[in-house]
C-alpha atoms as a PDB file:
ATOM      1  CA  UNK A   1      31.008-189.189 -10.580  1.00  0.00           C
ATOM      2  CA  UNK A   2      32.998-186.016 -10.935  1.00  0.00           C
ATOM      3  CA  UNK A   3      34.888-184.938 -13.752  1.00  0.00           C
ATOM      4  CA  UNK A   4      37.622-182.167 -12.669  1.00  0.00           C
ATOM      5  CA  UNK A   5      39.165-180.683 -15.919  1.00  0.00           C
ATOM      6  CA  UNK A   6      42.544-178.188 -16.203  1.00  0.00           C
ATOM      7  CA  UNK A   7      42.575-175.854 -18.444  1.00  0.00           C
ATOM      8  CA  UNK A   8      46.121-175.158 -19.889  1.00  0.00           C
ATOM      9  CA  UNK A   9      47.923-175.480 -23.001  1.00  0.00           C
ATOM     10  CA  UNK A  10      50.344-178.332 -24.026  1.00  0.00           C
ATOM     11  CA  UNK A  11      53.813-178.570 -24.575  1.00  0.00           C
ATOM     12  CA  UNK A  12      56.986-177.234 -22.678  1.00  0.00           C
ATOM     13  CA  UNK A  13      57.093-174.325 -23.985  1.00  0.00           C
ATOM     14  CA  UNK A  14      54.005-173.374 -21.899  1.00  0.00           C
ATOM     15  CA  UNK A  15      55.091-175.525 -18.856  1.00  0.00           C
ATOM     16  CA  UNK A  16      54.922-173.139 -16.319  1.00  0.00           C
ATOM     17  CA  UNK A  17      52.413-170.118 -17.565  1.00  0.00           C
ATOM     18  CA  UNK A  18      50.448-168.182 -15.815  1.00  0.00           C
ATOM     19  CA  UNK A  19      47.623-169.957 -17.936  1.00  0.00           C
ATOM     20  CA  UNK A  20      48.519-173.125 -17.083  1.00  0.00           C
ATOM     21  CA  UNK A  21      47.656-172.905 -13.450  1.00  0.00           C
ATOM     22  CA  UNK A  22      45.171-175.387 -14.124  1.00  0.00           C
ATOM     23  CA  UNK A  23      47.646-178.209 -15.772  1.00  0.00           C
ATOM     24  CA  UNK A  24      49.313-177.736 -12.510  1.00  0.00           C
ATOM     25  CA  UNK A  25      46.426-178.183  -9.546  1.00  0.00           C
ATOM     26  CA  UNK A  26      45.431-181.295 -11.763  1.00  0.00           C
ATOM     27  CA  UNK A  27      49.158-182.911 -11.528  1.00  0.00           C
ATOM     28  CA  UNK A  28      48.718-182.039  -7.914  1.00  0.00           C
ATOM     29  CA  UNK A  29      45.766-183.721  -7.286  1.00  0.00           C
ATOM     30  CA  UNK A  30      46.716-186.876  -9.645  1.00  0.00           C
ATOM     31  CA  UNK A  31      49.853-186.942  -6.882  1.00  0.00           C
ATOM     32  CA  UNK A  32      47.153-186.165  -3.687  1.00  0.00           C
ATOM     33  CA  UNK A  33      44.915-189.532  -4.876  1.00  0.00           C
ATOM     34  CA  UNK A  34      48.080-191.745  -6.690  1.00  0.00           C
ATOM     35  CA  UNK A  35      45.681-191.147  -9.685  1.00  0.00           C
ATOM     36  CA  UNK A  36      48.597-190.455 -12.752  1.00  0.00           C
ATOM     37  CA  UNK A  37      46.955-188.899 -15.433  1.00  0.00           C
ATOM     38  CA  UNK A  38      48.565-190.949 -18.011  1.00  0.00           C
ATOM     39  CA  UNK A  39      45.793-192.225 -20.731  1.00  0.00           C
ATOM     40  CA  UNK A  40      44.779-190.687 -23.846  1.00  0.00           C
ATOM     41  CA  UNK A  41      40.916-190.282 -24.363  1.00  0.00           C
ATOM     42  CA  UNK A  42      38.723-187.549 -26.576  1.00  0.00           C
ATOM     43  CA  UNK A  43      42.048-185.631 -27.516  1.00  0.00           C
ATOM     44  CA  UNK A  44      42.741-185.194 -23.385  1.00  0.00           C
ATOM     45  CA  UNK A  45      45.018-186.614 -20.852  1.00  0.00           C
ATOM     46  CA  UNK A  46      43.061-188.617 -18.343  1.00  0.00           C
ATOM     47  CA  UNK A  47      43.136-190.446 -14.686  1.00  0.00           C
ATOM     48  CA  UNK A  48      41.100-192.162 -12.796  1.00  0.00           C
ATOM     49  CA  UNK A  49      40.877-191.712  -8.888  1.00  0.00           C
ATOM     50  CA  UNK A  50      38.242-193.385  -6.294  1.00  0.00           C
ATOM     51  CA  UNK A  51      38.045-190.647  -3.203  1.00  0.00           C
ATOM     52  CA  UNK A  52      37.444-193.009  -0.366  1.00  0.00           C
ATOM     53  CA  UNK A  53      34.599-191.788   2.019  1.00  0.00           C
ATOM     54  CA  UNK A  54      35.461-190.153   5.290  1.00  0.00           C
ATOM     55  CA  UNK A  55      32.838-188.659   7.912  1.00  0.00           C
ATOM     56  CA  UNK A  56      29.424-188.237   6.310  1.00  0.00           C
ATOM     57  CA  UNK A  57      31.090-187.749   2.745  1.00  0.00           C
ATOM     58  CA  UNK A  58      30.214-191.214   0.701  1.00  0.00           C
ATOM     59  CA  UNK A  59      32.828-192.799  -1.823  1.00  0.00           C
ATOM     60  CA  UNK A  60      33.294-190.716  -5.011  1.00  0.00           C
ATOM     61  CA  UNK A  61      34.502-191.760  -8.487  1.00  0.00           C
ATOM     62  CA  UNK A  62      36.255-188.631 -10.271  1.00  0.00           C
ATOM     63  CA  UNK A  63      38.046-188.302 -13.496  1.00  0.00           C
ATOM     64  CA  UNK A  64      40.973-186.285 -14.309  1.00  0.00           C
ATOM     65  CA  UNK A  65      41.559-184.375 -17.310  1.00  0.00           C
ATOM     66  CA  UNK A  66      43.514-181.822 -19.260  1.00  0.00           C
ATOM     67  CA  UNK A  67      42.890-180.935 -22.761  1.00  0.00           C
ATOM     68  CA  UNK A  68      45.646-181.523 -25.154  1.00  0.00           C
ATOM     69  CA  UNK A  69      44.176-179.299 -27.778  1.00  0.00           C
ATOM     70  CA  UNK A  70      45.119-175.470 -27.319  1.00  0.00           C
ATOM     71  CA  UNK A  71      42.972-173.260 -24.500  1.00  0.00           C
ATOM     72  CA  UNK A  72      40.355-171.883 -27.155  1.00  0.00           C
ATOM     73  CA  UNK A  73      39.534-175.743 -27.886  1.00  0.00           C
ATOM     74  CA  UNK A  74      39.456-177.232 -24.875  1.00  0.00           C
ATOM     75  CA  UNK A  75      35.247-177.250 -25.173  1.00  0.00           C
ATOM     76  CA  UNK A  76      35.614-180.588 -27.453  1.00  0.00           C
ATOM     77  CA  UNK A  77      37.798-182.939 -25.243  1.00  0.00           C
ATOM     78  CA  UNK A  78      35.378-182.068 -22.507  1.00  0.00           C
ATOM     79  CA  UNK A  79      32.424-182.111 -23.670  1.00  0.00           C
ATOM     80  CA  UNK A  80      33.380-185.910 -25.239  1.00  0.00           C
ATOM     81  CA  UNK A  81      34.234-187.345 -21.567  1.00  0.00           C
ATOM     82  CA  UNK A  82      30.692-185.540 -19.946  1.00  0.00           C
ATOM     83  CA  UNK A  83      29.280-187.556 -22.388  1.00  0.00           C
ATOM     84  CA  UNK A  84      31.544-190.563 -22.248  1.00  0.00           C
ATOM     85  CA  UNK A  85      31.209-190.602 -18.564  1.00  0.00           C
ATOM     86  CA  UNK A  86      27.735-189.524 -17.851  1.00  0.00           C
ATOM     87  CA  UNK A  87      28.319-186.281 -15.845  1.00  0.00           C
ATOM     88  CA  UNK A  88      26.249-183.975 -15.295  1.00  0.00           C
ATOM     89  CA  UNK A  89      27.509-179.994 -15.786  1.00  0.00           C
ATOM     90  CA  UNK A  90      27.140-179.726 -12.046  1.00  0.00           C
ATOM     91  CA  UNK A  91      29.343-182.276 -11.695  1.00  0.00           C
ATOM     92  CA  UNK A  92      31.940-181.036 -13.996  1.00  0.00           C
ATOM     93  CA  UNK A  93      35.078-178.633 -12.138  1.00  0.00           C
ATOM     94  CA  UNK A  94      37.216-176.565 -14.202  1.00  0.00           C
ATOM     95  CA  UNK A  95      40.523-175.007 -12.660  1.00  0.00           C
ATOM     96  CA  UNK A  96      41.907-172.135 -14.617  1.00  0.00           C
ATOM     97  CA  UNK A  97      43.600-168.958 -14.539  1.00  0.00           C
ATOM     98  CA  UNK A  98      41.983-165.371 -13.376  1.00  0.00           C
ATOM     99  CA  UNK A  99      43.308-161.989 -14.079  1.00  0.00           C
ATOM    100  CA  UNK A 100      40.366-160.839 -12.363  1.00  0.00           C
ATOM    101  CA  UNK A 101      41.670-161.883  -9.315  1.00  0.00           C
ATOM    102  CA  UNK A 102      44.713-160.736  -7.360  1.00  0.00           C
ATOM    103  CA  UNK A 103      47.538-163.493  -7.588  1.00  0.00           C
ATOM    104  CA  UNK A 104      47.766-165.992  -4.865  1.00  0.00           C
ATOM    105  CA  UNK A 105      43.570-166.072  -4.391  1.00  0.00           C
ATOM    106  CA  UNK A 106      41.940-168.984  -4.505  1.00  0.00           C
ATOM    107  CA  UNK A 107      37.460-169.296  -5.468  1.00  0.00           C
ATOM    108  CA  UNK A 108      34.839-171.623  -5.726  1.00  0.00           C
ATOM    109  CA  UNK A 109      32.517-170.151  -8.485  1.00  0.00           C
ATOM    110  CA  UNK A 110      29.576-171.601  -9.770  1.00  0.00           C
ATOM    111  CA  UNK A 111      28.297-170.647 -13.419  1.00  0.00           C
ATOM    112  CA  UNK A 112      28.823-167.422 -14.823  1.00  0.00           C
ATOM    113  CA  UNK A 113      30.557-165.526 -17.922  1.00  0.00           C
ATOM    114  CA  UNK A 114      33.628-166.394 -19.677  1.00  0.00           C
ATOM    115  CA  UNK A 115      35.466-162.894 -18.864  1.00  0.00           C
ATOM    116  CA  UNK A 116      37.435-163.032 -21.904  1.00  0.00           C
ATOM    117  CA  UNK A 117      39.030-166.484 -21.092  1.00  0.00           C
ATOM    118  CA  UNK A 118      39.076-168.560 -24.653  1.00  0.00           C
ATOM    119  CA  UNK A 119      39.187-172.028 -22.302  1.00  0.00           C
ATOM    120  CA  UNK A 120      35.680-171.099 -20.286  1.00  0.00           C
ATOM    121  CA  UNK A 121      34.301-169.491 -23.777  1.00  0.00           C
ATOM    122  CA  UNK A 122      34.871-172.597 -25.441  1.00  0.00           C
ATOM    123  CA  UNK A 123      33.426-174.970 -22.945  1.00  0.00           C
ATOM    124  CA  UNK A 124      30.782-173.044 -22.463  1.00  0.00           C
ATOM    125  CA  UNK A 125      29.334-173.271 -25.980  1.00  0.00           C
ATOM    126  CA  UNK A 126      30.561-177.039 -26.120  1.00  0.00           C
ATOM    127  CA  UNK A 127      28.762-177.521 -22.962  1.00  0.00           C
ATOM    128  CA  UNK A 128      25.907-175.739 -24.184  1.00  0.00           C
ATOM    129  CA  UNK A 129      25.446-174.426 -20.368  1.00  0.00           C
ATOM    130  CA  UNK A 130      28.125-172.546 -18.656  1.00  0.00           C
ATOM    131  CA  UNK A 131      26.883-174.280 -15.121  1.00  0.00           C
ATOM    132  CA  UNK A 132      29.836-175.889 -14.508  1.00  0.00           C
ATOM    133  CA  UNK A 133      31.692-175.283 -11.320  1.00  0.00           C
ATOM    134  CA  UNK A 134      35.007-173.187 -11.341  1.00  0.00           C
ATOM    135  CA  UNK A 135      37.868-173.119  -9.175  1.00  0.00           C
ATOM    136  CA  UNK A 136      39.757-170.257  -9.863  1.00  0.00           C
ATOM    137  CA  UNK A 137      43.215-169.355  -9.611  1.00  0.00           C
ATOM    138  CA  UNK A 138      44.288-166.216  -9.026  1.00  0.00           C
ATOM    139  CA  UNK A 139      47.447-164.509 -11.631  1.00  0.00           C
ATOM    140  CA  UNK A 140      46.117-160.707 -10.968  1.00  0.00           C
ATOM    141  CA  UNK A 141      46.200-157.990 -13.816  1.00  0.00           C
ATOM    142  CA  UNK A 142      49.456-157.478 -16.444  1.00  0.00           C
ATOM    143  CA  UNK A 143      51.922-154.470 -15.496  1.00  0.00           C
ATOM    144  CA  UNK A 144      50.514-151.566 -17.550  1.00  0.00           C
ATOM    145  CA  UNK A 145      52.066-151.880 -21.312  1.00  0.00           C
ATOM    146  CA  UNK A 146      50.923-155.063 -21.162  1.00  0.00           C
ATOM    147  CA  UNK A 147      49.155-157.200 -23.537  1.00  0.00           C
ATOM    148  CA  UNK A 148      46.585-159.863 -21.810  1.00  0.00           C
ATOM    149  CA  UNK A 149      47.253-162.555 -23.735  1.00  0.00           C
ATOM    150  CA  UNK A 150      51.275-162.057 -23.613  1.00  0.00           C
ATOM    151  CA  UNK A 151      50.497-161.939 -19.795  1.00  0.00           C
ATOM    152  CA  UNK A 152      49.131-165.152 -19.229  1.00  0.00           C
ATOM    153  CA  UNK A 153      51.421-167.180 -21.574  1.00  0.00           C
ATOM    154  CA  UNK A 154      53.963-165.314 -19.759  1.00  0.00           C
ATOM    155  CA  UNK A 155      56.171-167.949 -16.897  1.00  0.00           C
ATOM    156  CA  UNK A 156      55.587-167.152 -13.137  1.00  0.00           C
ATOM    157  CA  UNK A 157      58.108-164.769 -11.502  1.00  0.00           C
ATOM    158  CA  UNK A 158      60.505-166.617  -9.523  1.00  0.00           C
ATOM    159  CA  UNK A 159      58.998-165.109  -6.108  1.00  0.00           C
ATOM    160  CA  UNK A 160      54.960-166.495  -7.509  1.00  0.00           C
ATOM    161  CA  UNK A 161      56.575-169.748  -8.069  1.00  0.00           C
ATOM    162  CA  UNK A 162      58.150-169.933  -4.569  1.00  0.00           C
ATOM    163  CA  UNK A 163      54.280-168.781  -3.389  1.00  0.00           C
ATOM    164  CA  UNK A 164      52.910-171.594  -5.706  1.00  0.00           C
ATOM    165  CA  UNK A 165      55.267-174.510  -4.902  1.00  0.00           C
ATOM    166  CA  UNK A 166      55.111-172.799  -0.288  1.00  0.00           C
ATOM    167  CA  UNK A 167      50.966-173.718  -0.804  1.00  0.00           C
ATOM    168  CA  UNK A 168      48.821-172.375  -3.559  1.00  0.00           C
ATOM    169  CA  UNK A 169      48.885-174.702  -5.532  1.00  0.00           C
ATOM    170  CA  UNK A 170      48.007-177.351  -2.463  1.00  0.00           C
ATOM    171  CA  UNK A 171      45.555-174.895  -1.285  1.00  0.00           C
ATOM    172  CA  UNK A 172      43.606-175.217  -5.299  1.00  0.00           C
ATOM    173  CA  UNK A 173      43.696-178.497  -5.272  1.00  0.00           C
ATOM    174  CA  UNK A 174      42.260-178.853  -1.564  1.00  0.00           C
ATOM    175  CA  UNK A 175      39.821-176.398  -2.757  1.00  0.00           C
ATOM    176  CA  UNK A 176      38.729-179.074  -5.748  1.00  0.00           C
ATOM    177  CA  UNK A 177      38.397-181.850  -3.202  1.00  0.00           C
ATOM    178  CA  UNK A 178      35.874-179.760  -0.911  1.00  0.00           C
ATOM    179  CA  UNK A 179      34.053-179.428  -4.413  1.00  0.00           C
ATOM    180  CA  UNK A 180      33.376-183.118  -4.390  1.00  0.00           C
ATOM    181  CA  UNK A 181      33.591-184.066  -0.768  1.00  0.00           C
ATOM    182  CA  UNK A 182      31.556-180.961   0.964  1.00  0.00           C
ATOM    183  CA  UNK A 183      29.840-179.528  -1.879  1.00  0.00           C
ATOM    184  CA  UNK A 184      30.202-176.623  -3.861  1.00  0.00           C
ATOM    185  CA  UNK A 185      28.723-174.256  -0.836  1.00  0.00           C
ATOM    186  CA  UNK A 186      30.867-175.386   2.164  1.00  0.00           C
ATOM    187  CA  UNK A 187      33.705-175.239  -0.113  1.00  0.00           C
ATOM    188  CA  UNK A 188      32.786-171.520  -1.362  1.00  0.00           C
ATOM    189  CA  UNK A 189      31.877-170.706   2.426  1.00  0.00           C
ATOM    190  CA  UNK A 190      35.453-172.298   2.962  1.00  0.00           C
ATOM    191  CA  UNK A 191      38.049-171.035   0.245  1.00  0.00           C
ATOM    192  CA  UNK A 192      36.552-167.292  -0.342  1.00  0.00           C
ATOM    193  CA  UNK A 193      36.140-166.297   3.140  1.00  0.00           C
ATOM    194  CA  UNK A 194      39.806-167.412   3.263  1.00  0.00           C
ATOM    195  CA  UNK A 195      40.852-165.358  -0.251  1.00  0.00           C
ATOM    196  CA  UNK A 196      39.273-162.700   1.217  1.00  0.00           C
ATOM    197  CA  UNK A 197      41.314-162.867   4.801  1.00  0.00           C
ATOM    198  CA  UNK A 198      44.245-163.352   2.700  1.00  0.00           C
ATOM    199  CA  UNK A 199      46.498-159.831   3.680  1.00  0.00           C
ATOM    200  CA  UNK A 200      48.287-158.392   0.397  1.00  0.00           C
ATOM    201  CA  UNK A 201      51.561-159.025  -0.662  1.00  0.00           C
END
């Protein structure tokens, strides 16, 4: 079983933030698998999905989340359904936001430091290991003058949201599903070559 977490915050006032680029590959994928992510459980939003198998890939169970506490606590919700669930970290896939990457790139990351992001810091130390696999979704740095924080609670510019809505946020969420069905390396081999390729904006 897989457990595929986005990180966000909650509420419409943070609807469509930079931060909440994980809120949004989740919704996609609950629409990919008909999998609505509809139930409360361990202060989260959860679905269920069953990934049917196709070439040498076997069935695969995978739950859904996003926590409904703020970012810097989503380490609680999570931690609850690993348990709940019986996942293993390796098992676990977080989508979030990256300033360290340019906006529109897409990674497969395994492990790793929290780079200042209070959603990874927090699962990290509810997690007690930071092994977890990350899909990450590039925003790119703020405009100089800018704050961080301001930056990623900031809303998408109307020409990232045409990018997002043309394929990124397809392309994350096709990213998650080589997670489970390929494995982590294929998927890496897959989705960074391909950020790399990517030409700039």
């Amino acid at each position: 079983m897989f457990l595929v977490v986005g990180l966000g915050n909650p509420g419409t006032r943070y609807a469509r933030t930079r931060h909440n680029a994980g809120f949004i590959v989740v919704d996609q994928l609950a629409d990919r698998w008909a999998a609505p992510v509809d139930r409360n459980q361990f202060g989260a939003e959860v679905g269920s999905a069953r990934l049917p198998a196709r070439g040498n890939a076997p069935e695969q169970a995978v739950v859904l989340a996003k926590p409904q506490g703020y970012m810097n606590l989503s380490g609680q919700p999570v931690a609850s359904l690993k348990g709940y669930y019986k996942v293993a970290n390796e098992d676990i896939v977080v989508v979030h936001d990256d300033v360290d990457l340019a906006f529109g790139d897409i990674r497969v990351k395994v492990g790793g430091g929290h780079g200042g992001h209070n959603g990874l810091r927090d699962l990290a130390n509810r997690l007690g290991d930071p092994g977890f696999v990350r899909v990450r979704f590039g925003v790119g740095r703020p405009p100089e003058g800018w704050d961080t924080a301001d930056y990623v609670l900031s809303k998408w510019t109307s020409e990232e949201q045409v990018a997002i809505d043309a394929g990124l946020v397809v392309e994350a969420a096709a990213a998650v599903e080589n997670v489970i069905r390929l494995g982590t390396q294929a998927a890496m081999n897959q989705h960074n070559t391909k950020a790399k390729a990517r030409p700039a904006p």
